[in-house]
PDB file of N, CA and C in Angstrom:
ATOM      1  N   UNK A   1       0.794  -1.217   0.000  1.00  0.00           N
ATOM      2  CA  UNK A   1       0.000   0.000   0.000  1.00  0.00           C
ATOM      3  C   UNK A   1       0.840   1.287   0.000  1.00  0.00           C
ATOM      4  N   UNK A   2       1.914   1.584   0.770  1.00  0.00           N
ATOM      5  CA  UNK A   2       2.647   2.699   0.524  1.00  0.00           C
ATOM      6  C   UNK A   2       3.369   2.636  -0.622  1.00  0.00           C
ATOM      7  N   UNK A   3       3.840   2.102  -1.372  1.00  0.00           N
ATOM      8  CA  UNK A   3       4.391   2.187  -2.892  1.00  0.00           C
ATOM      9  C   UNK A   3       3.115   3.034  -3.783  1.00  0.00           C
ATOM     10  N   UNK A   4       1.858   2.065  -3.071  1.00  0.00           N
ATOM     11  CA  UNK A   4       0.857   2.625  -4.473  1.00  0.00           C
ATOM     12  C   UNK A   4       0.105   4.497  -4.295  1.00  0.00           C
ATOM     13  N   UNK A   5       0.781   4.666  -2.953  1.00  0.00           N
ATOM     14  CA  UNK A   5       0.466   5.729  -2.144  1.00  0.00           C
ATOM     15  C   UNK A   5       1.324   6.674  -2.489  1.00  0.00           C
ATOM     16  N   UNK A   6       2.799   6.350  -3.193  1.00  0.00           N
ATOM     17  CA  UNK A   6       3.893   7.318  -3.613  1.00  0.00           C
ATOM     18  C   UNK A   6       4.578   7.698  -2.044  1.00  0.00           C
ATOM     19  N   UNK A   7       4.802   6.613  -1.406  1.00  0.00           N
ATOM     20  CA  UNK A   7       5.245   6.801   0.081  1.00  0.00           C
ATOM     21  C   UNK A   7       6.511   5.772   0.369  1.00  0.00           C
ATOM     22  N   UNK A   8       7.392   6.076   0.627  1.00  0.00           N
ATOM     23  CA  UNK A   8       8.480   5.264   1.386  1.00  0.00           C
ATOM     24  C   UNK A   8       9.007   5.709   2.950  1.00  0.00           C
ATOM     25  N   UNK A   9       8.852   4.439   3.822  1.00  0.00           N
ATOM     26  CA  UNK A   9       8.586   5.129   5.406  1.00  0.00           C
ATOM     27  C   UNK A   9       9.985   4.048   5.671  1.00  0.00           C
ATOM     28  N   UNK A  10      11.286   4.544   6.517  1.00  0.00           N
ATOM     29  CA  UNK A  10      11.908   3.755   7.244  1.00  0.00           C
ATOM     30  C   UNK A  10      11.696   4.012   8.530  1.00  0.00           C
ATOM     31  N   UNK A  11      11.121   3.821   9.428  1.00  0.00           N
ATOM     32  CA  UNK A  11      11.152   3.942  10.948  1.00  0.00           C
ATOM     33  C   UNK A  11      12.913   3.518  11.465  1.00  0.00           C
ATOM     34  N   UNK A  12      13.093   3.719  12.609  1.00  0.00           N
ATOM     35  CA  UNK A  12      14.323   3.746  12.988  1.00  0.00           C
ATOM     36  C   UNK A  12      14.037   2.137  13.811  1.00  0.00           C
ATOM     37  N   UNK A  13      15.643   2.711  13.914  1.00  0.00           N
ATOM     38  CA  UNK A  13      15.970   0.677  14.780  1.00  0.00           C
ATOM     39  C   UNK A  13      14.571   0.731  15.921  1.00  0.00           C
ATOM     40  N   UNK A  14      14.177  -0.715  16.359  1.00  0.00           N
ATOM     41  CA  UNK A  14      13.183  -0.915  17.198  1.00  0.00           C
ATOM     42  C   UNK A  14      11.682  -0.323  16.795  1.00  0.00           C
ATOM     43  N   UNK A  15      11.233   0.158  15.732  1.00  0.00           N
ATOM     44  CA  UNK A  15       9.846  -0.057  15.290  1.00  0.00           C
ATOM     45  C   UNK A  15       9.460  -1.231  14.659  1.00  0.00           C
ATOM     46  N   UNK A  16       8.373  -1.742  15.018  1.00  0.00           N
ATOM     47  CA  UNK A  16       7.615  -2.498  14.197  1.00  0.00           C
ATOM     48  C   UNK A  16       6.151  -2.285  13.507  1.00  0.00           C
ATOM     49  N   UNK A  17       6.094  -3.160  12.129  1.00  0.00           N
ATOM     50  CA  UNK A  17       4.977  -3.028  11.647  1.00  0.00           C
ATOM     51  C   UNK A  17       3.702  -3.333  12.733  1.00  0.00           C
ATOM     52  N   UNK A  18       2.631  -2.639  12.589  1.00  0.00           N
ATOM     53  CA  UNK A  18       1.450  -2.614  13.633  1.00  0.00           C
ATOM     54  C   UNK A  18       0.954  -3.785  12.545  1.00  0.00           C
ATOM     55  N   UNK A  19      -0.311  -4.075  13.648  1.00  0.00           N
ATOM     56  CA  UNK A  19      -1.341  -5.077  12.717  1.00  0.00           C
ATOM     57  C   UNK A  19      -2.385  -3.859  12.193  1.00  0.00           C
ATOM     58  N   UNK A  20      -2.790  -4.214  10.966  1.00  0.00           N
ATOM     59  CA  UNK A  20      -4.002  -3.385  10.518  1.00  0.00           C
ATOM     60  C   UNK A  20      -4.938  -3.588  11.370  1.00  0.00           C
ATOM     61  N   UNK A  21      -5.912  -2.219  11.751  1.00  0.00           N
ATOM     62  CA  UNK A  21      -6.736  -1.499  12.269  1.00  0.00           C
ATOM     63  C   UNK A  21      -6.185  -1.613  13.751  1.00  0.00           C
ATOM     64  N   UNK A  22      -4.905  -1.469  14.168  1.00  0.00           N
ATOM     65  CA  UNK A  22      -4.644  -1.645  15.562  1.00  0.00           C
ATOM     66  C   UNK A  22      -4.646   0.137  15.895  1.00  0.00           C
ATOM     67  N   UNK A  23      -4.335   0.935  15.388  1.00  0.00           N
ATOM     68  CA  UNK A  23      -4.464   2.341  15.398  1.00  0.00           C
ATOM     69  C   UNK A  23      -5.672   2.465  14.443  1.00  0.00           C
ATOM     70  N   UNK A  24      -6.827   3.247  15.125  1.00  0.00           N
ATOM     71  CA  UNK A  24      -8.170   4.028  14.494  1.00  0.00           C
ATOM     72  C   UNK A  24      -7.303   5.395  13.523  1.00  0.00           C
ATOM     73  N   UNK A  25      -7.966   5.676  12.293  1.00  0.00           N
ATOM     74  CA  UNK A  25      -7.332   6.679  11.444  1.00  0.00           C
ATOM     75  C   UNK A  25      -8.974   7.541  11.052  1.00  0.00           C
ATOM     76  N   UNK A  26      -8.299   8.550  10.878  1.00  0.00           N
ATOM     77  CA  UNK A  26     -10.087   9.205  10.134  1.00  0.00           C
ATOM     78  C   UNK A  26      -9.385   9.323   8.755  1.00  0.00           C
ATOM     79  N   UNK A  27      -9.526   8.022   7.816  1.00  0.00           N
ATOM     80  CA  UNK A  27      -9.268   7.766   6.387  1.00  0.00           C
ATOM     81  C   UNK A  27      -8.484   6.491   6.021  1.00  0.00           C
ATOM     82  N   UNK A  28      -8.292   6.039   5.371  1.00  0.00           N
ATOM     83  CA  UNK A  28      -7.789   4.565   4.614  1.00  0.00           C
ATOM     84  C   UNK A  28      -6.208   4.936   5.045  1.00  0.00           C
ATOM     85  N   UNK A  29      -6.093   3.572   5.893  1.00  0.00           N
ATOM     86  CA  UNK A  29      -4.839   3.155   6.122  1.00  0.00           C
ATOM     87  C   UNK A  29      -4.003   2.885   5.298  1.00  0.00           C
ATOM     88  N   UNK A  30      -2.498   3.335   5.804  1.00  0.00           N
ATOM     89  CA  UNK A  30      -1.509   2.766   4.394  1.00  0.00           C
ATOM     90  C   UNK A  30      -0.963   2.017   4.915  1.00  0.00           C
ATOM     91  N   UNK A  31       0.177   2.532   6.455  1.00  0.00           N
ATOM     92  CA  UNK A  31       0.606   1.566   6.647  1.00  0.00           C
ATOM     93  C   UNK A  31       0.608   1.859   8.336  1.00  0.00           C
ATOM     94  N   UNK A  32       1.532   1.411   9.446  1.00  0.00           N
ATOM     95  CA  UNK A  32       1.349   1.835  10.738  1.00  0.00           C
ATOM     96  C   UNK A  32       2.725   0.902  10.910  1.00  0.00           C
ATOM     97  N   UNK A  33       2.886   1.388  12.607  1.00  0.00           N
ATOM     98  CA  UNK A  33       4.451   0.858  13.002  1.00  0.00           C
ATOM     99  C   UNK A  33       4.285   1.212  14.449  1.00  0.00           C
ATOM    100  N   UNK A  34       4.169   0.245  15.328  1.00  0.00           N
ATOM    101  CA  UNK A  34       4.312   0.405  16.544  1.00  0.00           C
ATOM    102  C   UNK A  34       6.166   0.602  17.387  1.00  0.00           C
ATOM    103  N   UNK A  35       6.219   1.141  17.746  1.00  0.00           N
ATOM    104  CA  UNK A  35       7.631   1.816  18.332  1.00  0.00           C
ATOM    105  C   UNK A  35       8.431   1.466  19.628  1.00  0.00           C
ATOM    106  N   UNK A  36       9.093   1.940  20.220  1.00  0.00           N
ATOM    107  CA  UNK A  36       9.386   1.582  21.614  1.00  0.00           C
ATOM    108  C   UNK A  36       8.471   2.188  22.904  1.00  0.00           C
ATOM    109  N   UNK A  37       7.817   1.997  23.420  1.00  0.00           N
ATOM    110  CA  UNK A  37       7.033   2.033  24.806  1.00  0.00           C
ATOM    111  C   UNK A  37       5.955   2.473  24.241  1.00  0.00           C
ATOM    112  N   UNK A  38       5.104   3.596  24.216  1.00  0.00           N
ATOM    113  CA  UNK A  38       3.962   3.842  24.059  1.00  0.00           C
ATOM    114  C   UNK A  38       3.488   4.915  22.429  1.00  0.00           C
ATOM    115  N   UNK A  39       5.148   4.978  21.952  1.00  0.00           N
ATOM    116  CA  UNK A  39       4.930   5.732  20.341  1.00  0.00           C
ATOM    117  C   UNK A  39       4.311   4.430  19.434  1.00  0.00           C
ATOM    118  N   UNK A  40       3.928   5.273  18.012  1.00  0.00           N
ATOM    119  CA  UNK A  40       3.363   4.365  17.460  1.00  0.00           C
ATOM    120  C   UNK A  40       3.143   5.615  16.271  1.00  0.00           C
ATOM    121  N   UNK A  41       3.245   5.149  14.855  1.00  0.00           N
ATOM    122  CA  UNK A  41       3.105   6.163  13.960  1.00  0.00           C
ATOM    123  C   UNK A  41       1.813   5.322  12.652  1.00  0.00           C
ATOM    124  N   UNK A  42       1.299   6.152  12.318  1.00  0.00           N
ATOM    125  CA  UNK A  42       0.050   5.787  11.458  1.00  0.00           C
ATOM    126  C   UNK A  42       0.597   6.572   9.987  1.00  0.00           C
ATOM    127  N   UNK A  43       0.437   5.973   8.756  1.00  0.00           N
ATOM    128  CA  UNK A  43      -0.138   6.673   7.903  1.00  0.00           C
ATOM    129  C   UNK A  43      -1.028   6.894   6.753  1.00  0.00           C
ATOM    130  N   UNK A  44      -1.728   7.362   6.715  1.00  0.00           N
ATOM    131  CA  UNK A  44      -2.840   7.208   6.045  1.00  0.00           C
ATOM    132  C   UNK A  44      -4.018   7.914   4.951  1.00  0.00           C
ATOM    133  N   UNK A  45      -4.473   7.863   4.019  1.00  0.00           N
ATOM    134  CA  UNK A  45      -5.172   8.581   3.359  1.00  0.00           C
ATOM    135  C   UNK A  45      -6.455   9.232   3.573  1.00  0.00           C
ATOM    136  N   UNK A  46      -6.771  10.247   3.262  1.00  0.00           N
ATOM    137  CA  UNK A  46      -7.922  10.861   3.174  1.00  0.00           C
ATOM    138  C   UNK A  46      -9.171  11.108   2.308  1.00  0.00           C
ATOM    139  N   UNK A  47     -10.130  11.687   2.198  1.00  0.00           N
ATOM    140  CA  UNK A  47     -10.974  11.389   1.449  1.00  0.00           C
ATOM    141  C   UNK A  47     -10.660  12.766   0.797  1.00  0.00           C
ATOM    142  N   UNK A  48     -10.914  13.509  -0.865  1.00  0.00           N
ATOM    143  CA  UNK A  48     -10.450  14.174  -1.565  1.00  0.00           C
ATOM    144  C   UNK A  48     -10.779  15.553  -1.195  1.00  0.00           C
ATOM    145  N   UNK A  49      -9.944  16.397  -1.373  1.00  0.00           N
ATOM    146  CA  UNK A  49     -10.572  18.022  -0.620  1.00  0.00           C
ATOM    147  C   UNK A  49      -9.899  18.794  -1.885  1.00  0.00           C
ATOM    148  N   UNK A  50     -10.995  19.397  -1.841  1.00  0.00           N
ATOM    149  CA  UNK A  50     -11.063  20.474  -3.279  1.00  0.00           C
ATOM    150  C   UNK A  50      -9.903  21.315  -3.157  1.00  0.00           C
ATOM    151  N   UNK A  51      -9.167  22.189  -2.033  1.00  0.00           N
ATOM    152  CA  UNK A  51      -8.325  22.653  -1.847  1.00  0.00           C
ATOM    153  C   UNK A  51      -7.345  21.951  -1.241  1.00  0.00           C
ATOM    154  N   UNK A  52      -6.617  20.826  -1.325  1.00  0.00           N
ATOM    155  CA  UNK A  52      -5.581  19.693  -0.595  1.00  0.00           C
ATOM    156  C   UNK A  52      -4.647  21.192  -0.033  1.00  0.00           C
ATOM    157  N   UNK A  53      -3.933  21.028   1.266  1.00  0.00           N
ATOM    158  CA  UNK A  53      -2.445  21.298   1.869  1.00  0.00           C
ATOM    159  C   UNK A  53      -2.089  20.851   2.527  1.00  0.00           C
ATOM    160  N   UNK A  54      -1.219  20.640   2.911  1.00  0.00           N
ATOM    161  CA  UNK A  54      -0.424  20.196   4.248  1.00  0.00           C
ATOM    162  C   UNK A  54      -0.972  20.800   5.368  1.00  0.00           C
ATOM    163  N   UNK A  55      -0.794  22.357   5.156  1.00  0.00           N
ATOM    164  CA  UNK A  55      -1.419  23.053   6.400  1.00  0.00           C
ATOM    165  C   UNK A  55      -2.926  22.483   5.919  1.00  0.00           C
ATOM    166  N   UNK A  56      -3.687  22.863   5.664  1.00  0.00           N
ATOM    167  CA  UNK A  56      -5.198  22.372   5.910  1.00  0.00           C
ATOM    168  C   UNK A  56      -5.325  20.960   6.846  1.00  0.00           C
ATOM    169  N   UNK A  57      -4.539  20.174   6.070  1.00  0.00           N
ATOM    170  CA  UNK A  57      -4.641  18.253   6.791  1.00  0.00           C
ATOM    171  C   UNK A  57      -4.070  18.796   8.118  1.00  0.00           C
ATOM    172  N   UNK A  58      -3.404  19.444   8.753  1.00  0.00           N
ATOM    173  CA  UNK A  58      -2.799  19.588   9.690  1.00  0.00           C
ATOM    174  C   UNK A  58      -4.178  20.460  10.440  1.00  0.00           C
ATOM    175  N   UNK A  59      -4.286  21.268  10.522  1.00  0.00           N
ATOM    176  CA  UNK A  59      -5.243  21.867  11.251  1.00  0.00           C
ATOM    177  C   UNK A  59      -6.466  20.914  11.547  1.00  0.00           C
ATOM    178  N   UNK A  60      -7.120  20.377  10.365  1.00  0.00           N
ATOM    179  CA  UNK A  60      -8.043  19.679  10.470  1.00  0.00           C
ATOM    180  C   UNK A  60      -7.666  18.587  11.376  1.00  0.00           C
ATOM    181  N   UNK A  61      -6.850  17.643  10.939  1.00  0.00           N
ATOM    182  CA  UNK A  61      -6.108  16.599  11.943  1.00  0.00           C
ATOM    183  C   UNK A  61      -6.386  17.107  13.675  1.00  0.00           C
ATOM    184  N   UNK A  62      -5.630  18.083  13.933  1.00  0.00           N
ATOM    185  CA  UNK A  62      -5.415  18.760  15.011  1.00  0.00           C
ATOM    186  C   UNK A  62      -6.807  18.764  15.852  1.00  0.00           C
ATOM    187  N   UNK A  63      -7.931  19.742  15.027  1.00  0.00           N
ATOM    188  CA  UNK A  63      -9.196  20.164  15.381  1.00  0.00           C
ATOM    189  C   UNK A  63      -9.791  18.646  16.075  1.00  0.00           C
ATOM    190  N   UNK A  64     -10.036  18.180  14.788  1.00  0.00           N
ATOM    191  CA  UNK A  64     -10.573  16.430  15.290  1.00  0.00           C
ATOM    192  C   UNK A  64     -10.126  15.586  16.118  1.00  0.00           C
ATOM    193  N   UNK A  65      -8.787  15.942  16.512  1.00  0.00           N
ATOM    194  CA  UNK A  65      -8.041  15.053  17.560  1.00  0.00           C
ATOM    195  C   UNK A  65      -8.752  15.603  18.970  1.00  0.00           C
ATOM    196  N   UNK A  66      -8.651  17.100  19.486  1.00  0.00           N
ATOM    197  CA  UNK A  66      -9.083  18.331  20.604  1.00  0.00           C
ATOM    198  C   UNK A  66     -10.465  17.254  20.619  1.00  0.00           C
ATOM    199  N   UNK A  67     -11.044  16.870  20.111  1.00  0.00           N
ATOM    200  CA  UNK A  67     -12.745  16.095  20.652  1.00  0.00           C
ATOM    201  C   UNK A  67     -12.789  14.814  20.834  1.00  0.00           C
ATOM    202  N   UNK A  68     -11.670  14.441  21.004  1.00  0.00           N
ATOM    203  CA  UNK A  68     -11.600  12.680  21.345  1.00  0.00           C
ATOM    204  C   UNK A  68     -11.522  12.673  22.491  1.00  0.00           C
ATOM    205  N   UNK A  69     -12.203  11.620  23.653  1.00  0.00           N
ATOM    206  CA  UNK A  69     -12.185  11.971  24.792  1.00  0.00           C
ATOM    207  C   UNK A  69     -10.763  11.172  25.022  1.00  0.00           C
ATOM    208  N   UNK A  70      -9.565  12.089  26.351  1.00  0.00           N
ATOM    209  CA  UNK A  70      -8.389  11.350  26.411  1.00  0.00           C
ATOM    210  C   UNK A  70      -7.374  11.741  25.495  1.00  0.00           C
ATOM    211  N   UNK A  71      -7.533  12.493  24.485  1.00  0.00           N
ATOM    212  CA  UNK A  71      -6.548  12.545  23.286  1.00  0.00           C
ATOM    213  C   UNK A  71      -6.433  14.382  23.575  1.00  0.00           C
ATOM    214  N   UNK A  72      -4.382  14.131  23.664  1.00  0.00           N
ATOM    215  CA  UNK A  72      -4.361  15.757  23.794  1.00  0.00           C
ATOM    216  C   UNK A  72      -3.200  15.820  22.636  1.00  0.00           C
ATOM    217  N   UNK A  73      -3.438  16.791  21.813  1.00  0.00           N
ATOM    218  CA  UNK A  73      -2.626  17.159  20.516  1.00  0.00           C
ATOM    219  C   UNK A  73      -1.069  18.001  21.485  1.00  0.00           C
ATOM    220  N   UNK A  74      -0.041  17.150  21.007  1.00  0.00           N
ATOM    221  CA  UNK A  74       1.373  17.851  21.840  1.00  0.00           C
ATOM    222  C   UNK A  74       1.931  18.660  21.140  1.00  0.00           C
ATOM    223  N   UNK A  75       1.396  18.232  19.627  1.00  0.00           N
ATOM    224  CA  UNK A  75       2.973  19.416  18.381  1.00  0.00           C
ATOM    225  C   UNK A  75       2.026  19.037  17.545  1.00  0.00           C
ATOM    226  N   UNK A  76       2.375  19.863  16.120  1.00  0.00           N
ATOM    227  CA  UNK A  76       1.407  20.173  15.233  1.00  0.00           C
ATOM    228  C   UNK A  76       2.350  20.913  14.162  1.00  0.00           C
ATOM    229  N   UNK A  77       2.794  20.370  13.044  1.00  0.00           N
ATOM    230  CA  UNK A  77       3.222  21.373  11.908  1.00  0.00           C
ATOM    231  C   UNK A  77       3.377  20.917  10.282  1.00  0.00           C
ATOM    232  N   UNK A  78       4.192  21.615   9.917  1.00  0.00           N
ATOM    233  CA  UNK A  78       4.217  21.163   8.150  1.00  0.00           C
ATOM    234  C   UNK A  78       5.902  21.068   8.203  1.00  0.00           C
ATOM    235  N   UNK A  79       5.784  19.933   7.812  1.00  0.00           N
ATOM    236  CA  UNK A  79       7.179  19.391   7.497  1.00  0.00           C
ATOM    237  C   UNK A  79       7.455  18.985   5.982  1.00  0.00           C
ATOM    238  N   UNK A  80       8.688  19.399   5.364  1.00  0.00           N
ATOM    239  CA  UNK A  80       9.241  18.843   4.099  1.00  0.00           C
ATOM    240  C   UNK A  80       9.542  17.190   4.128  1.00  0.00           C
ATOM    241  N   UNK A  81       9.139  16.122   3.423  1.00  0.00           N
ATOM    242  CA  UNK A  81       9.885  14.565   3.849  1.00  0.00           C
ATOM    243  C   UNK A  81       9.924  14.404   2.225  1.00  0.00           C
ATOM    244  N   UNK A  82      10.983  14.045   1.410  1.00  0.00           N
ATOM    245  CA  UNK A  82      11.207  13.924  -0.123  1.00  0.00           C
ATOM    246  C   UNK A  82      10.488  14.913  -0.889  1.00  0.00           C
ATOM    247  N   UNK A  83      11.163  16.150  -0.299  1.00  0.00           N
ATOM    248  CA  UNK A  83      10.434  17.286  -1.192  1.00  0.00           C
ATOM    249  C   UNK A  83       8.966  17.593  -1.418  1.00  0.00           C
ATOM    250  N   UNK A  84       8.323  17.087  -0.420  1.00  0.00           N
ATOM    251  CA  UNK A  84       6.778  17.241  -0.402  1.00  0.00           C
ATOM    252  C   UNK A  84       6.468  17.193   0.713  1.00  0.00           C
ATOM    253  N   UNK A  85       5.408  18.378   1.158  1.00  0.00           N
ATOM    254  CA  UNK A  85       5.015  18.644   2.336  1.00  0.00           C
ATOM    255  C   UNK A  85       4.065  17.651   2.975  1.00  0.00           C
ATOM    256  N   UNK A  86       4.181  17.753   4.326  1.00  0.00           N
ATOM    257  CA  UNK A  86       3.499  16.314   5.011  1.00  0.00           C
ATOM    258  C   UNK A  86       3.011  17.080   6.055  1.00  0.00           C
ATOM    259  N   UNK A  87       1.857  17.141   6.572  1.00  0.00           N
ATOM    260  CA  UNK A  87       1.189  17.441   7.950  1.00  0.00           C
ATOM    261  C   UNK A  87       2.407  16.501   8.840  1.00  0.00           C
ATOM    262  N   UNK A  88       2.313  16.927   9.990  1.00  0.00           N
ATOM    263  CA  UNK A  88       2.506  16.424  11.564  1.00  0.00           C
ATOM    264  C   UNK A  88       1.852  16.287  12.449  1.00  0.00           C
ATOM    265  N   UNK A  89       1.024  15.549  12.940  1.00  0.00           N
ATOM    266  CA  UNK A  89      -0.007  15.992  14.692  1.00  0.00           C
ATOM    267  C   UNK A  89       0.805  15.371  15.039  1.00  0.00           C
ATOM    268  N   UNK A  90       1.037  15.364  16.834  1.00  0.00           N
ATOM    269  CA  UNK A  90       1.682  13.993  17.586  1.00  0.00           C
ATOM    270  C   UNK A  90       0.535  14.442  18.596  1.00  0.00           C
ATOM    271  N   UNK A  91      -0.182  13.112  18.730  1.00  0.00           N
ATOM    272  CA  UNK A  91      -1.355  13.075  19.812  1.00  0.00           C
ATOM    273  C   UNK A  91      -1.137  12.100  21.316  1.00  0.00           C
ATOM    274  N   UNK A  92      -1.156  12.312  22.045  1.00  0.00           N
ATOM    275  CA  UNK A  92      -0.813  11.335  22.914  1.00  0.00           C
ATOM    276  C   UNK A  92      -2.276  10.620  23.662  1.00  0.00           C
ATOM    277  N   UNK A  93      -2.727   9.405  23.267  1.00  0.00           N
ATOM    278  CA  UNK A  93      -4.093   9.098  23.327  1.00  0.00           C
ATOM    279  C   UNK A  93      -3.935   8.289  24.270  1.00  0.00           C
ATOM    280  N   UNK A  94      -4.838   7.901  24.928  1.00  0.00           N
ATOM    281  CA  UNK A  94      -4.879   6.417  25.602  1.00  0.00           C
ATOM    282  C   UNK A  94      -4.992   5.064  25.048  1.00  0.00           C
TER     283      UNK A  94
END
């Protein structure tokens, strides 16, 4: 799924692949990687937005995370990863 996604992810020493649907996503999973102690990284697709950005997915991300009960948004930005901009949330959920 991340090849067909135009995505290449190396996590660092000590991540592993998650099992699918072990992290909830709001959009189609690509791939996921559970980490050392309680990190864990998701990534995943969305459904099509007439105006796509990085900043937009990021805010929105952000907004929707603030109403999960238990889930507090820690960092939030737009990052460059192979010359194309990528949202960031880091949420720390239960």
């Amino acid at each position: 799924p991340l090849d067909r996604a135009g995505v290449r992810v190396a996590p660092p020493s000590g991540w592993e692949p998650a099992a699918p649907g072990r992290y909830p996503v709001p959009g189609t999973l690509v791939g996921s990687w559970a980490g050392p102690g309680p990190r864990s990284l998701a990534i995943y697709t969305t459904l099509p937005d007439p105006k796509p950005s990085a900043e937009r997915l990021m805010r929105e991300v952000a907004f929707r995370s603030t109403g999960l009960a238990g889930w507090q948004v820690v960092d939030r930005r737009v990052e460059t990863w192979g010359g194309r901009e990528a949202a960031r949330v880091e949420i720390v959920a239960p």
